[in-house]
N, C-alpha and C. Protein backbone atom coordinates (compact mmCIF):
# COMPACT_ATOMS: atom_id res chain seq x y z
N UNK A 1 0.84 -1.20 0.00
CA UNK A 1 0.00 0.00 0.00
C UNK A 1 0.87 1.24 0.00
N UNK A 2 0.39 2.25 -0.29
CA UNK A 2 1.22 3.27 -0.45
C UNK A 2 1.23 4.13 0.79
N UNK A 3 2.43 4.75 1.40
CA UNK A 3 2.64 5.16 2.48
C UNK A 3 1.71 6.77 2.51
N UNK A 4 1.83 7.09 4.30
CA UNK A 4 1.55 8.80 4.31
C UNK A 4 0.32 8.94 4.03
N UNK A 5 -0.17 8.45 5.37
CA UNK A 5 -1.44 8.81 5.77
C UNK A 5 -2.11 10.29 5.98
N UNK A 6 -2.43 10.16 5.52
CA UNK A 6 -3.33 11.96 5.53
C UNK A 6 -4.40 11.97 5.68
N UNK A 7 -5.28 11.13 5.00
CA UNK A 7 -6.78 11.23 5.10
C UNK A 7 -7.24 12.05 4.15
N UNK A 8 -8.44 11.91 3.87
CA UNK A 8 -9.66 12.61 2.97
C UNK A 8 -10.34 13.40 3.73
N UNK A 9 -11.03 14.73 3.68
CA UNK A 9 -11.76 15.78 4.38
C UNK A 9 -13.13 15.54 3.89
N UNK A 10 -14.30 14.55 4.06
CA UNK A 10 -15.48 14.45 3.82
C UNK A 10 -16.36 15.28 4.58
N UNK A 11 -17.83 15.39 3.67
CA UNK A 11 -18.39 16.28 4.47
C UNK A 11 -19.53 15.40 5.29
N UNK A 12 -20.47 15.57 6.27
CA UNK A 12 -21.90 14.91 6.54
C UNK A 12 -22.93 15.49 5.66
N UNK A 13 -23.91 14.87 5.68
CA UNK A 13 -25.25 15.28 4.77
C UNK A 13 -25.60 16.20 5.79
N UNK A 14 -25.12 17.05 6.51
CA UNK A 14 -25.44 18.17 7.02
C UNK A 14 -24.27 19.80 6.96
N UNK A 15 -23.36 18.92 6.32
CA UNK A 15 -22.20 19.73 5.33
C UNK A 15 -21.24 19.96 6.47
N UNK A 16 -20.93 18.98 7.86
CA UNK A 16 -20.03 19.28 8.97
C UNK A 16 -18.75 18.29 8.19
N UNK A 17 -17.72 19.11 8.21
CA UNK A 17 -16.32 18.66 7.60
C UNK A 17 -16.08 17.58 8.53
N UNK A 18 -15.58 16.43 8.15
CA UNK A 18 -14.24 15.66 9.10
C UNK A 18 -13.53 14.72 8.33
N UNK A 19 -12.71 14.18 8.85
CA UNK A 19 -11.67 13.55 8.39
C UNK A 19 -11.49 12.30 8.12
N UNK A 20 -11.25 11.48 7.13
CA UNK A 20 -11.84 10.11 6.67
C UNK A 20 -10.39 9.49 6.29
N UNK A 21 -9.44 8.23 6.92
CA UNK A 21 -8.19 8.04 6.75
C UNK A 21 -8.61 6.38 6.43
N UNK A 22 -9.32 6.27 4.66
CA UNK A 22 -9.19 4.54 4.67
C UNK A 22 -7.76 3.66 4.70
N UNK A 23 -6.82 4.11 4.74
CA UNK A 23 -5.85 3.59 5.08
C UNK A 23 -5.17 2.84 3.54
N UNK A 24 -5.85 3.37 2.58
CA UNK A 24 -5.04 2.59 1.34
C UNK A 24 -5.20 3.79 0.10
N UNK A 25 -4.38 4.04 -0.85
CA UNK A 25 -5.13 5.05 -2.04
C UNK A 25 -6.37 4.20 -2.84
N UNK A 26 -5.81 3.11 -2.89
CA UNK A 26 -7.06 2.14 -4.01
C UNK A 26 -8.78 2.44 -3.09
N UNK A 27 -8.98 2.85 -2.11
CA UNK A 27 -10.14 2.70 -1.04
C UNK A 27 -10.48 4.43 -0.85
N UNK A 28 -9.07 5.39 -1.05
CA UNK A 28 -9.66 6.99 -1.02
C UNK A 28 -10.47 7.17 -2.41
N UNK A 29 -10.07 6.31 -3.12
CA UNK A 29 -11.06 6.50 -4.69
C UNK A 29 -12.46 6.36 -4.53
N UNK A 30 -13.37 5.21 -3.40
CA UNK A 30 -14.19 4.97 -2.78
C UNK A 30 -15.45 6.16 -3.11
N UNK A 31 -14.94 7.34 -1.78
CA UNK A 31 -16.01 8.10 -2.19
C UNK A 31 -16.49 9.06 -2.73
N UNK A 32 -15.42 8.82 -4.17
CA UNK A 32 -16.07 10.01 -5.05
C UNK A 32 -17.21 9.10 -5.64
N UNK A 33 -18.23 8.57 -5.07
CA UNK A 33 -19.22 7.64 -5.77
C UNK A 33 -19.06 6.63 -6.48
N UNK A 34 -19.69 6.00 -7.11
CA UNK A 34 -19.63 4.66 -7.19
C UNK A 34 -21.01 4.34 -8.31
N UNK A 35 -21.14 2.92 -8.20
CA UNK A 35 -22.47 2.16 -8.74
C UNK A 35 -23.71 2.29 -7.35
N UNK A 36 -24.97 1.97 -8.23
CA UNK A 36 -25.98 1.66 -7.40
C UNK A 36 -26.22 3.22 -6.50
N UNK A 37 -26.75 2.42 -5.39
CA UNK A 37 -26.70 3.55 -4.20
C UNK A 37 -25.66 4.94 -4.35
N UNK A 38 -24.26 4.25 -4.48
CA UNK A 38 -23.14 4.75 -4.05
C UNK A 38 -23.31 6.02 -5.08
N UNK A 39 -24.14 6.39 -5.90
CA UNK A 39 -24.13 7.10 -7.07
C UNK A 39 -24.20 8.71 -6.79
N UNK A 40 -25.66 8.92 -5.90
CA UNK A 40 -25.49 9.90 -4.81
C UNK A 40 -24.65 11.03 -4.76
N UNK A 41 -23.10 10.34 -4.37
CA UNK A 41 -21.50 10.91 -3.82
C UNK A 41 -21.36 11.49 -5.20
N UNK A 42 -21.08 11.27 -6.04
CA UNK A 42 -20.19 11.31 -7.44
C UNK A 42 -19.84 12.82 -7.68
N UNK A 43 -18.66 13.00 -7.33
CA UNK A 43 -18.25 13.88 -7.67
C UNK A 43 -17.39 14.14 -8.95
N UNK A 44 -16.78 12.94 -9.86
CA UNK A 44 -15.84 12.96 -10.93
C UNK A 44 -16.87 12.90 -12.26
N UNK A 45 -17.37 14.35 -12.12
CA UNK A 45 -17.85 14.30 -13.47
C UNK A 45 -17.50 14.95 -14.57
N UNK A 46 -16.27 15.77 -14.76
CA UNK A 46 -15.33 15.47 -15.84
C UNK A 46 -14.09 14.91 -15.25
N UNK A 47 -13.24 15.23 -16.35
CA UNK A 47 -11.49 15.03 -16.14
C UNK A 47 -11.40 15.67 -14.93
N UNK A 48 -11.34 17.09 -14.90
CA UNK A 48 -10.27 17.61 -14.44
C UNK A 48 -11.06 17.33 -12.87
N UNK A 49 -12.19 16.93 -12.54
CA UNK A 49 -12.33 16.31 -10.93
C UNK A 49 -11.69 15.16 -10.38
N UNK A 50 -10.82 14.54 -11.48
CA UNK A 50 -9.84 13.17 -11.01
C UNK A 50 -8.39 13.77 -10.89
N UNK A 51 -8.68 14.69 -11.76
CA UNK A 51 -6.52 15.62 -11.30
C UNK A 51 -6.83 16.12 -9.82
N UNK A 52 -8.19 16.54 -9.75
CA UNK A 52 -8.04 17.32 -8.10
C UNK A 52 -8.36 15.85 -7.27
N UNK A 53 -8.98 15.15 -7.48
CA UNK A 53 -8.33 13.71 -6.36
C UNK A 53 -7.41 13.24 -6.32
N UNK A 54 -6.90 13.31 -8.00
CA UNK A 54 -4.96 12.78 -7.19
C UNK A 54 -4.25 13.61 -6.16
N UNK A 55 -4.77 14.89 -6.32
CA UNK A 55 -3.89 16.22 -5.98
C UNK A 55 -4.25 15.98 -4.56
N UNK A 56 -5.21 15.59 -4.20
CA UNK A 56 -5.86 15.55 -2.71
C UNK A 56 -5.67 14.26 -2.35
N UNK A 57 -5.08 13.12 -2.87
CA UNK A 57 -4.93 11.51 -2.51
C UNK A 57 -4.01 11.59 -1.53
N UNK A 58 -3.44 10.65 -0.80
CA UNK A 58 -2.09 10.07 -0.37
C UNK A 58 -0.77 10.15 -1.36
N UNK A 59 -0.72 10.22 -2.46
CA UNK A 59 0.16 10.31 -3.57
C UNK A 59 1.02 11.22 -3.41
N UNK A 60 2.33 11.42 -2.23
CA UNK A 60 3.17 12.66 -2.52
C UNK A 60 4.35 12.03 -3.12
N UNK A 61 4.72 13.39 -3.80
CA UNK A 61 3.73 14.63 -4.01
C UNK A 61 3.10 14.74 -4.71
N UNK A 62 2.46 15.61 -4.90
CA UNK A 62 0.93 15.40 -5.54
C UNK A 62 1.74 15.22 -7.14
N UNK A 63 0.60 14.26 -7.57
CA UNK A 63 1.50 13.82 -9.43
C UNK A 63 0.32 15.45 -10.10
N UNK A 64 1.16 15.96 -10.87
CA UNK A 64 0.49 16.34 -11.90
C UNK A 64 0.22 15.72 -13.64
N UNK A 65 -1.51 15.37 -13.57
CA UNK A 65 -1.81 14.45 -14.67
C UNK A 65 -2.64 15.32 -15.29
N UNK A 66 -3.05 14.35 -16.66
CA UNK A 66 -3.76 15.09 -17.83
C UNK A 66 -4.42 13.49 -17.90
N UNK A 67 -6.26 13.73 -18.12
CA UNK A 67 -7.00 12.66 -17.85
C UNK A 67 -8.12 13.00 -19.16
N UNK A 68 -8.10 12.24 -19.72
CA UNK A 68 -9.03 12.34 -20.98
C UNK A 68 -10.36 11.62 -20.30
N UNK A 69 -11.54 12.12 -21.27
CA UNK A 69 -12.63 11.58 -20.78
C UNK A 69 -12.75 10.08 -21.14
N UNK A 70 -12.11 9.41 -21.63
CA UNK A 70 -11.97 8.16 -22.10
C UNK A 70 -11.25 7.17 -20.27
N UNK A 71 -10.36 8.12 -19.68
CA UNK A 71 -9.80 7.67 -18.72
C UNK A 71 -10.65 8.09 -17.76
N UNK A 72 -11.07 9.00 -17.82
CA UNK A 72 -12.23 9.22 -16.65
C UNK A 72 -13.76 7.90 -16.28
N UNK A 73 -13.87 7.29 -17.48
CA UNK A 73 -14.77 6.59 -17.94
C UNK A 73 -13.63 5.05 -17.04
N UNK A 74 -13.19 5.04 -17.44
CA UNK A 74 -12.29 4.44 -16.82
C UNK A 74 -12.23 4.02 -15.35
N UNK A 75 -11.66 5.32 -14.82
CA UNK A 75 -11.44 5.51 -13.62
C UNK A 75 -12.90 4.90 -12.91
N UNK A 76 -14.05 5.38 -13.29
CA UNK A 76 -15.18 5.19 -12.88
C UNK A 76 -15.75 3.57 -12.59
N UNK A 77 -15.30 3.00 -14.04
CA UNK A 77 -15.14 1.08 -13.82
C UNK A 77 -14.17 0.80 -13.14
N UNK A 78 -12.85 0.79 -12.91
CA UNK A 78 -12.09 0.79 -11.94
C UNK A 78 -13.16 0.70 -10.28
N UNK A 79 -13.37 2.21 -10.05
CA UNK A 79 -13.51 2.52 -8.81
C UNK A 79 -14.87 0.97 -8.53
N UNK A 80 -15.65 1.25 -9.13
CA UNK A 80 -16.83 0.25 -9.19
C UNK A 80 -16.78 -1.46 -8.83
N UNK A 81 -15.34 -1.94 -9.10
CA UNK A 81 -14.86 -3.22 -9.10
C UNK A 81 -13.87 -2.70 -7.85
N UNK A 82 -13.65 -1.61 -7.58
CA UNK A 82 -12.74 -1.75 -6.49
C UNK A 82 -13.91 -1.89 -5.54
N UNK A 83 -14.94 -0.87 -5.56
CA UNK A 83 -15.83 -1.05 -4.04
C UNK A 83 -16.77 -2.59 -4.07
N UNK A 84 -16.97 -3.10 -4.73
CA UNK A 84 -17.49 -4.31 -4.70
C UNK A 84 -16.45 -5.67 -4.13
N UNK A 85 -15.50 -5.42 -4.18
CA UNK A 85 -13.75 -6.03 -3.78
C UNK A 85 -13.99 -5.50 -2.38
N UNK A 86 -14.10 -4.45 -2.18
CA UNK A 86 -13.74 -4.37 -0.51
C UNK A 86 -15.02 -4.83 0.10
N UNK A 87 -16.07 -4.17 -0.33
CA UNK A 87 -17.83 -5.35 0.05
C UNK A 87 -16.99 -6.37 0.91
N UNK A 88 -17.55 -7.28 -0.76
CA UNK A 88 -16.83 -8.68 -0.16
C UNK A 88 -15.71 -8.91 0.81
N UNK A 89 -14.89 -8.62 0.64
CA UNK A 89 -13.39 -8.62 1.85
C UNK A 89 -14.23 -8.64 2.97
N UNK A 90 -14.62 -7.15 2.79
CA UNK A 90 -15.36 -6.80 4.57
C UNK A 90 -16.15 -7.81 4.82
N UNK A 91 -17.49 -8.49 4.08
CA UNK A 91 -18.14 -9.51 4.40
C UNK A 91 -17.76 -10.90 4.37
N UNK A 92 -16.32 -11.06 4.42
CA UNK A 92 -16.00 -12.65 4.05
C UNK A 92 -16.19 -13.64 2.40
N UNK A 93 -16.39 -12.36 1.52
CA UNK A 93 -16.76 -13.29 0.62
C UNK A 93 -15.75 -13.00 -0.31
N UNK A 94 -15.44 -14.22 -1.54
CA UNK A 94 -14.37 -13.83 -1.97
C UNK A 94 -14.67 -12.90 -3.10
N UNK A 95 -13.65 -12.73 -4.13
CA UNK A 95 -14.35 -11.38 -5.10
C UNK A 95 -14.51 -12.20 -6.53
N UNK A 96 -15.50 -11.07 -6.91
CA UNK A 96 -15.82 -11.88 -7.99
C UNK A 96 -14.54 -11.35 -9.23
N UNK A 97 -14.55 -12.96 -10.41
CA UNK A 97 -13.61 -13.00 -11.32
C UNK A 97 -13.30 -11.40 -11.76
N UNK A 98 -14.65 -11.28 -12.46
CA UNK A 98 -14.89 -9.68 -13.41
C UNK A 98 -14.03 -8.36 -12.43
N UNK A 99 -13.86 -8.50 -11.16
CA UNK A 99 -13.47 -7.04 -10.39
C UNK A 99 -11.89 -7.40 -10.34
N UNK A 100 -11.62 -8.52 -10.32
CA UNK A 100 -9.81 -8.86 -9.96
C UNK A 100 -9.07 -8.90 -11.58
N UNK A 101 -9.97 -9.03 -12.86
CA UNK A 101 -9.50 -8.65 -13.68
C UNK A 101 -9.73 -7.29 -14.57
N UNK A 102 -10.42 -6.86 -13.87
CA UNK A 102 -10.40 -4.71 -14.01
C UNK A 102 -9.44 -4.18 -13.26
N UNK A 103 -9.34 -4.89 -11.95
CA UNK A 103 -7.92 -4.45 -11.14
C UNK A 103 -6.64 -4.95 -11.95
N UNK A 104 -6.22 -6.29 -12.30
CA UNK A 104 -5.16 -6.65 -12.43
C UNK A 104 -5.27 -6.15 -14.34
N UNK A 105 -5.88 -5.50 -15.05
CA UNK A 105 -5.80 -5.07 -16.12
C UNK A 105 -5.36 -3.55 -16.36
N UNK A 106 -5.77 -2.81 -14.64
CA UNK A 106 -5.49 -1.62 -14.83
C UNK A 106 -4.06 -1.44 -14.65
N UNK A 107 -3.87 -2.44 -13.19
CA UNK A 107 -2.22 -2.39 -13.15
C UNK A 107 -1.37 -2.74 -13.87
N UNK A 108 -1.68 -3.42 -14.89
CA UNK A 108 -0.43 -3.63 -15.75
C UNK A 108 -0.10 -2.99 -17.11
N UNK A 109 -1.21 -1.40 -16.52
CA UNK A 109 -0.45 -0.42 -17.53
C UNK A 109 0.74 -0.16 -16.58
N UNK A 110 1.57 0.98 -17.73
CA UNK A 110 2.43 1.75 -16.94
C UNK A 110 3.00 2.52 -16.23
N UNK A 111 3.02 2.32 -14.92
CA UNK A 111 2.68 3.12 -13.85
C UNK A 111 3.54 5.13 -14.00
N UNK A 112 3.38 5.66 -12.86
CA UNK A 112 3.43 7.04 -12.97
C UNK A 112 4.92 6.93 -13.46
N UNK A 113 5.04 8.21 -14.31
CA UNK A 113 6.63 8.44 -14.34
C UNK A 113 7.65 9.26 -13.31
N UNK A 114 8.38 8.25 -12.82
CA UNK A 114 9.24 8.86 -11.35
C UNK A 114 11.01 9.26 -11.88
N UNK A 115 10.99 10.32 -10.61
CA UNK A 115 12.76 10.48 -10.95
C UNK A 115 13.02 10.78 -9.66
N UNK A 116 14.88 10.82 -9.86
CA UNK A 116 15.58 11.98 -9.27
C UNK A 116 15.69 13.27 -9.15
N UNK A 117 15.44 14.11 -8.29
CA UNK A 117 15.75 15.81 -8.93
C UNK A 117 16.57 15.99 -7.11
N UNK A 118 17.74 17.23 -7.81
CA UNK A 118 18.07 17.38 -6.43
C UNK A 118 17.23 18.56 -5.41
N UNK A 119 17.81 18.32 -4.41
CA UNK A 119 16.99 19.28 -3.09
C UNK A 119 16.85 21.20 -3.51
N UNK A 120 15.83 21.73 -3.50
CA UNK A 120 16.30 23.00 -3.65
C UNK A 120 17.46 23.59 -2.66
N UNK A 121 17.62 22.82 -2.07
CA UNK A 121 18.47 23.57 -1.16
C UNK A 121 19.69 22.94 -1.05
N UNK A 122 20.10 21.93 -2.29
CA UNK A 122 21.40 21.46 -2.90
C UNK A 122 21.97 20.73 -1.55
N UNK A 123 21.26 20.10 -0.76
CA UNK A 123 21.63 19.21 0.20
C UNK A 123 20.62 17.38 0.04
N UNK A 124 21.65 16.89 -1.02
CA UNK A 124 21.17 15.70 -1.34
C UNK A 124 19.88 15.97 -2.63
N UNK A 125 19.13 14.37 -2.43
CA UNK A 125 18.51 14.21 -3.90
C UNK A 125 16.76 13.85 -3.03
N UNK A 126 16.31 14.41 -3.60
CA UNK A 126 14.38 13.47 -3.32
C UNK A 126 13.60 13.43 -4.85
N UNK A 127 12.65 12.87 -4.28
CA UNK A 127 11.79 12.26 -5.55
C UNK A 127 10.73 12.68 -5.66
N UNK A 128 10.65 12.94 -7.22
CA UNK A 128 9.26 13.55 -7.68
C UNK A 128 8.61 12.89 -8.50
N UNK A 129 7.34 13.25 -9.16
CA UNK A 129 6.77 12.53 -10.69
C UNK A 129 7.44 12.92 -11.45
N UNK A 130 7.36 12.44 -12.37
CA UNK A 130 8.19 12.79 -13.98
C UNK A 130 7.09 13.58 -14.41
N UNK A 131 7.49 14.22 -15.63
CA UNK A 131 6.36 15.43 -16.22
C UNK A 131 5.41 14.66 -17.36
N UNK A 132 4.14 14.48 -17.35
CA UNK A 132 3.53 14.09 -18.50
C UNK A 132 2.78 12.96 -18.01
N UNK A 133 2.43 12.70 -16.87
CA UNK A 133 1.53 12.10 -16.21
C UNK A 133 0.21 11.74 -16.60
N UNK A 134 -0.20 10.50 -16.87
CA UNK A 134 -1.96 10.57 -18.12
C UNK A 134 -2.69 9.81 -16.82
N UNK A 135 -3.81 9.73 -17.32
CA UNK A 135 -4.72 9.16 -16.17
C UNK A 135 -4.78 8.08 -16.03
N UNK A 136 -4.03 6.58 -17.06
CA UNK A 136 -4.07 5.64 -17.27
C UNK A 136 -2.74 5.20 -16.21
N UNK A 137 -1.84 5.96 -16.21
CA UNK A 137 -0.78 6.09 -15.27
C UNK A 137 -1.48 6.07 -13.72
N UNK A 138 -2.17 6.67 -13.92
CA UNK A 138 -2.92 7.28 -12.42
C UNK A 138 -3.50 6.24 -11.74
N UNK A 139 -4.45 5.37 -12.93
CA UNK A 139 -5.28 4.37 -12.05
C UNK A 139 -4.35 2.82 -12.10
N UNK A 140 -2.88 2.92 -12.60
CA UNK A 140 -2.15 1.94 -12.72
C UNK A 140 -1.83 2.37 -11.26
N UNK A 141 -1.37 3.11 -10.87
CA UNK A 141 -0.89 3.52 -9.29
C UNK A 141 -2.46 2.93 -8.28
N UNK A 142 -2.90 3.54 -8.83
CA UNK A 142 -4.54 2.74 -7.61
C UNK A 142 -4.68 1.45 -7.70
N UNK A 143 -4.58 0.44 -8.90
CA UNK A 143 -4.33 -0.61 -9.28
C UNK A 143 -3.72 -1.54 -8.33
N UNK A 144 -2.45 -0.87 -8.52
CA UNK A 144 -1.21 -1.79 -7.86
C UNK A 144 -1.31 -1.85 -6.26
N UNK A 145 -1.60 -0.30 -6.00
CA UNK A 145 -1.71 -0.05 -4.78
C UNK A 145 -2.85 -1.45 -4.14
N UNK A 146 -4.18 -1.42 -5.08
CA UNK A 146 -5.04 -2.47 -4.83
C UNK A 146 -4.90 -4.09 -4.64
N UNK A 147 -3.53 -4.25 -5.55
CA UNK A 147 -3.06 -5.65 -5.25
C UNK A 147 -2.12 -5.88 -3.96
N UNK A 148 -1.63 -4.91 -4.00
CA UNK A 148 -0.50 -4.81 -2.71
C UNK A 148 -1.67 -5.12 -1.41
N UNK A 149 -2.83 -4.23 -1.53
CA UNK A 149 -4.04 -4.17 -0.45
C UNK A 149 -4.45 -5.73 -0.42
N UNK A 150 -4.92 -6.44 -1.46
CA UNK A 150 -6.10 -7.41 -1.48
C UNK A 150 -5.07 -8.69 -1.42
N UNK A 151 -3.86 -8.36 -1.52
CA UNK A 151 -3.14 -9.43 -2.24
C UNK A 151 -1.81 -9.59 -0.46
N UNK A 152 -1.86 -8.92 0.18
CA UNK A 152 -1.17 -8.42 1.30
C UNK A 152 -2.14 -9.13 2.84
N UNK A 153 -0.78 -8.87 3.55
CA UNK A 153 -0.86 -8.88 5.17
C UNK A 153 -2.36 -8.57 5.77
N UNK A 154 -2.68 -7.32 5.00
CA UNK A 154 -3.85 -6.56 5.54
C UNK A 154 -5.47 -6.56 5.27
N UNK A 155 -5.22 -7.72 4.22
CA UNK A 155 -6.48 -8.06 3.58
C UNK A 155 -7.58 -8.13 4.21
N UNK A 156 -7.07 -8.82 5.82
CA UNK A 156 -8.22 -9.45 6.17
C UNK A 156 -8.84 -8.07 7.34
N UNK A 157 -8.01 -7.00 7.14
CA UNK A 157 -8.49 -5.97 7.89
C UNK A 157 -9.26 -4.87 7.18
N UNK A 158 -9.58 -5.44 5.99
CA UNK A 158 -10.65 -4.14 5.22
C UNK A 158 -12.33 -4.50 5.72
N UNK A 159 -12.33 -3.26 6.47
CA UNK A 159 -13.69 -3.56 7.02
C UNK A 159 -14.58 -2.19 6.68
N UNK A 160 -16.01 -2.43 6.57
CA UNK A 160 -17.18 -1.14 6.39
C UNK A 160 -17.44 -0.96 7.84
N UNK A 161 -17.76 0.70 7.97
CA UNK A 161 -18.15 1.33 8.99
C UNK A 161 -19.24 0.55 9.06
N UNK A 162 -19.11 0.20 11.11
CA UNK A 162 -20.02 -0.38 11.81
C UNK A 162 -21.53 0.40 11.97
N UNK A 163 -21.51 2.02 11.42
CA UNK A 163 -23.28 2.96 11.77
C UNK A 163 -23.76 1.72 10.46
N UNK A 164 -25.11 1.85 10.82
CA UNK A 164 -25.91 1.26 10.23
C UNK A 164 -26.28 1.90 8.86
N UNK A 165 -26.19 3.56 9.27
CA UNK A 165 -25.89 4.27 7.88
C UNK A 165 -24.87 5.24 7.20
N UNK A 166 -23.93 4.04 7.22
CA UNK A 166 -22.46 4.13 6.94
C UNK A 166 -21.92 3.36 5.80
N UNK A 167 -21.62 3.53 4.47
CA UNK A 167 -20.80 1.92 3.92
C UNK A 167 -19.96 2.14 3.53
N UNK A 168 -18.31 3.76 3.95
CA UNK A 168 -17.33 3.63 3.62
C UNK A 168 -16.44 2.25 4.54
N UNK A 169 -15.47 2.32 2.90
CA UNK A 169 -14.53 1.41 3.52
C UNK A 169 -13.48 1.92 3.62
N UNK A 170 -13.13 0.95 5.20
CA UNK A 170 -11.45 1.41 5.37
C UNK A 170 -10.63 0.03 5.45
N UNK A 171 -9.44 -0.06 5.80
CA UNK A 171 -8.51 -1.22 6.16
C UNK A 171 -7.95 -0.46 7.61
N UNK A 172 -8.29 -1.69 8.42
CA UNK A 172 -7.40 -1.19 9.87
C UNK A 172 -5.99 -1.42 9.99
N UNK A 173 -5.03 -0.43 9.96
CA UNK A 173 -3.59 -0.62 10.10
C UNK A 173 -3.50 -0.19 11.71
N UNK A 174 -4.72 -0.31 12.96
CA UNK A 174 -4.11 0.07 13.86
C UNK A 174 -3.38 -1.08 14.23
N UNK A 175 -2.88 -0.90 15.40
CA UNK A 175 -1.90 -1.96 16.22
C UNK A 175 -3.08 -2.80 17.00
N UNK A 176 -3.52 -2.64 17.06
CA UNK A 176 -5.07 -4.22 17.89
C UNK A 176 -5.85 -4.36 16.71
N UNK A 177 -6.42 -3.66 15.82
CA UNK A 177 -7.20 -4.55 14.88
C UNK A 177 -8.93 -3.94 15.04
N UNK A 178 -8.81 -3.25 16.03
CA UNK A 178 -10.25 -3.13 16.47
C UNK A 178 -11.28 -1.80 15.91
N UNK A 179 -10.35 -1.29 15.02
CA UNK A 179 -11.38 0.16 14.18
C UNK A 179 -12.41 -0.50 14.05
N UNK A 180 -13.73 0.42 14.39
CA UNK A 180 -15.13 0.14 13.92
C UNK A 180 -15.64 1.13 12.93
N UNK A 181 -14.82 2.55 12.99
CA UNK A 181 -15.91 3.57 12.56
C UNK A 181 -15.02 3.81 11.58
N UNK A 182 -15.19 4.49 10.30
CA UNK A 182 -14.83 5.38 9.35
C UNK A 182 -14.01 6.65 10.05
N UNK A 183 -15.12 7.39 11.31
CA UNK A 183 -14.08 8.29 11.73
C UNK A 183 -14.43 8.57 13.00
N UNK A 184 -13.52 8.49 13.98
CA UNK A 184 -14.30 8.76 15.13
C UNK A 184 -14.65 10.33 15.47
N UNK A 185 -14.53 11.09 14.70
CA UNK A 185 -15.06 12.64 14.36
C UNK A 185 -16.47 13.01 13.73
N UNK A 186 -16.83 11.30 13.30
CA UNK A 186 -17.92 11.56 12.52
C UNK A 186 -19.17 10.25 13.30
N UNK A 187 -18.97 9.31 12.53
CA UNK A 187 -19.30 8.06 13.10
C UNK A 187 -19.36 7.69 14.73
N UNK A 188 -17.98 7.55 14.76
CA UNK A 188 -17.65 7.47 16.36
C UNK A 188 -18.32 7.75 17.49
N UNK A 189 -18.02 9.65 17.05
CA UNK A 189 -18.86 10.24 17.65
C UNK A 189 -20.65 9.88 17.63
N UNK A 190 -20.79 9.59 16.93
CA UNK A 190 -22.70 9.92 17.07
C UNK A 190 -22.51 8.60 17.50
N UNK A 191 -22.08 7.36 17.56
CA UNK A 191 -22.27 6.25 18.07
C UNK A 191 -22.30 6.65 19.53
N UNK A 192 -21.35 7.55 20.17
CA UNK A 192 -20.79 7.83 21.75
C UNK A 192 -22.14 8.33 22.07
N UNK A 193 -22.77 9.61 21.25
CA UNK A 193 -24.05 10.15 21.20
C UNK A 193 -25.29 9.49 21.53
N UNK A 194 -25.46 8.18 20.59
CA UNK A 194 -26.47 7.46 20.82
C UNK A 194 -26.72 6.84 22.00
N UNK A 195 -25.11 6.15 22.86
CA UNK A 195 -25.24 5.26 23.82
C UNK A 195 -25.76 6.15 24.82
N UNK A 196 -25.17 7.66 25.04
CA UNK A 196 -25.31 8.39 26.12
C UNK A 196 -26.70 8.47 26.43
N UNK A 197 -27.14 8.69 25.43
CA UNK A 197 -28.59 9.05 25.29
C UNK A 197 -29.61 7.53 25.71
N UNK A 198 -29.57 6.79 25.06
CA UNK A 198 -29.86 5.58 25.49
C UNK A 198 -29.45 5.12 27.23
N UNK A 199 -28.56 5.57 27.28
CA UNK A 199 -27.86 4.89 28.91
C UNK A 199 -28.81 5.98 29.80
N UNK A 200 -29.01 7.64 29.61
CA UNK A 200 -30.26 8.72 30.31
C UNK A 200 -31.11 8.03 30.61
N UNK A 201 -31.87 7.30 28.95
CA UNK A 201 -33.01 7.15 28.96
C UNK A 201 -33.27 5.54 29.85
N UNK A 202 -32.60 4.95 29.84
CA UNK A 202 -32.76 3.84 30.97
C UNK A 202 -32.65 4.27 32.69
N UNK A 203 -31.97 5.35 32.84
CA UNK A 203 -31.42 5.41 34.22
C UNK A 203 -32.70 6.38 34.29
C-alpha cells in the first residue's frame, strides 16, 4: 500500500467537515461515488475532478496528470470493481472473477513516471513525478496499490463502517485490529451520542 497517511476531508449530509483516513489510495477513490446507491457521492464528473483527487490523494507529491474523458470513464469502472472487492473482503466473501481482472488489467499499464531531482536547497537528492503524467498512469498507481491491499498482510483488515448508515470502507492498520468507525469525528462520535442518550433514557 502506499505510504503517508493523511486522510480525505469528507463532508456529513449536514455539510459538517471531518476527516476520513481509509488507510489505502485504491479505497480513497471509494467516495467520489460509485455504482448503485453509491451514485449519490459522485463527484468525478469530468477530467479535471480526477486531477483534483490525485492532488488531494495520499500520492506525494501530488502527481500532476492530464486525464481524458476516455480515462475518466475508466477511472469510474475501476472505482466500481474496487468497491465491490472491498464489500466482499469486509463480508467474508471472496471477489468476484470480473473485479480482480479490471484491477489486475489496470495495473499492468504503466505506472506514474518517477525520478531523481536534487533538493532546492542542494543538500542531497528526493523524488518527484516525472512530467507528462496521463490518467491511465494514475489508475495503474490505484491498481497496484489495490493488489499490494487485497493481495497483502492486511487483507483481512478491510472492514465497512459499523453505523448502520455508513458503507465507507477502510482497512485497519491500527496496532489491535479493532477500528469500527470510518471516523471517530464523525461516526464514532454519534455512536458515543447514541449510547449516552440511550444509557439517560434507561437510568
Amino acid at each position: 500500500m502506499t505510504e503517508s497517511a493523511t486522510g480525505l476531508v469528507l463532508h456529513s449530509p449536514q455539510g459538517v467537515p471531518y476527516r476520513f483516513d481509509p488507510g489505502a489510495l485504491c479505497l480513497e477513490l471509494l467516495p467520489t461515488g460509485g455504482p448503485g446507491g453509491y451514485a449519490r457521492h459522485e463527484v468525478l464528473h469530468e477530467p479535471a475532478n480526477l486531477v483534483v483527487w490525485a492532488s488531494r490523494s495520499r500520492l506525494r507529491p501530488a502527481p500532476v496528470v492530464e486525464v481524458t474523458e476516455v480515462e475518466l470513464a475508466a477511472a469510474k469502472e475501476l472505482r466500481a470493481a474496487l468497491w465491490r472487492m472491498a464489500v466482499d473482503r469486509a463480508h467474508g466473501r471472496a471477489p468476484r472473477p470480473g473485479d480482480v481482472a479490471a484491477v489486475n488489467e489496470a495495473a499492468a499499464a504503466p505506472p506514474l513516471p518517477v525520478r531523481l531531482t536534487r533538493r532546492d536547497d542542494g543538500a542531497g537528492w528526493t523524488r518527484e513525478w516525472g512530467p507528462g503524467a496521463t490518467g491511465t498512469q494514475l489508475l495503474s498507481a490505484v491498481a497496484r496499490d489495490a493488489v499490494d491491499l487485497f493481495g497483502g498482510p492486511y487483507a483481512h483488515r478491510i472492514r465497512e463502517c459499523a453505523s448502520d448508515d455508513c458503507h465507507l470502507v477502510f482497512v485497519d492498520t491500527s496496532r489491535p485490529g479493532r477500528r469500527r468507525w470510518c471516523s471517530m469525528e464523525h461516526c464514532g462520535n454519534r455512536h458515543k451520542v447514541r449510547a449516552l442518550r440511550a444509557r439517560r433514557e434507561e437510568e
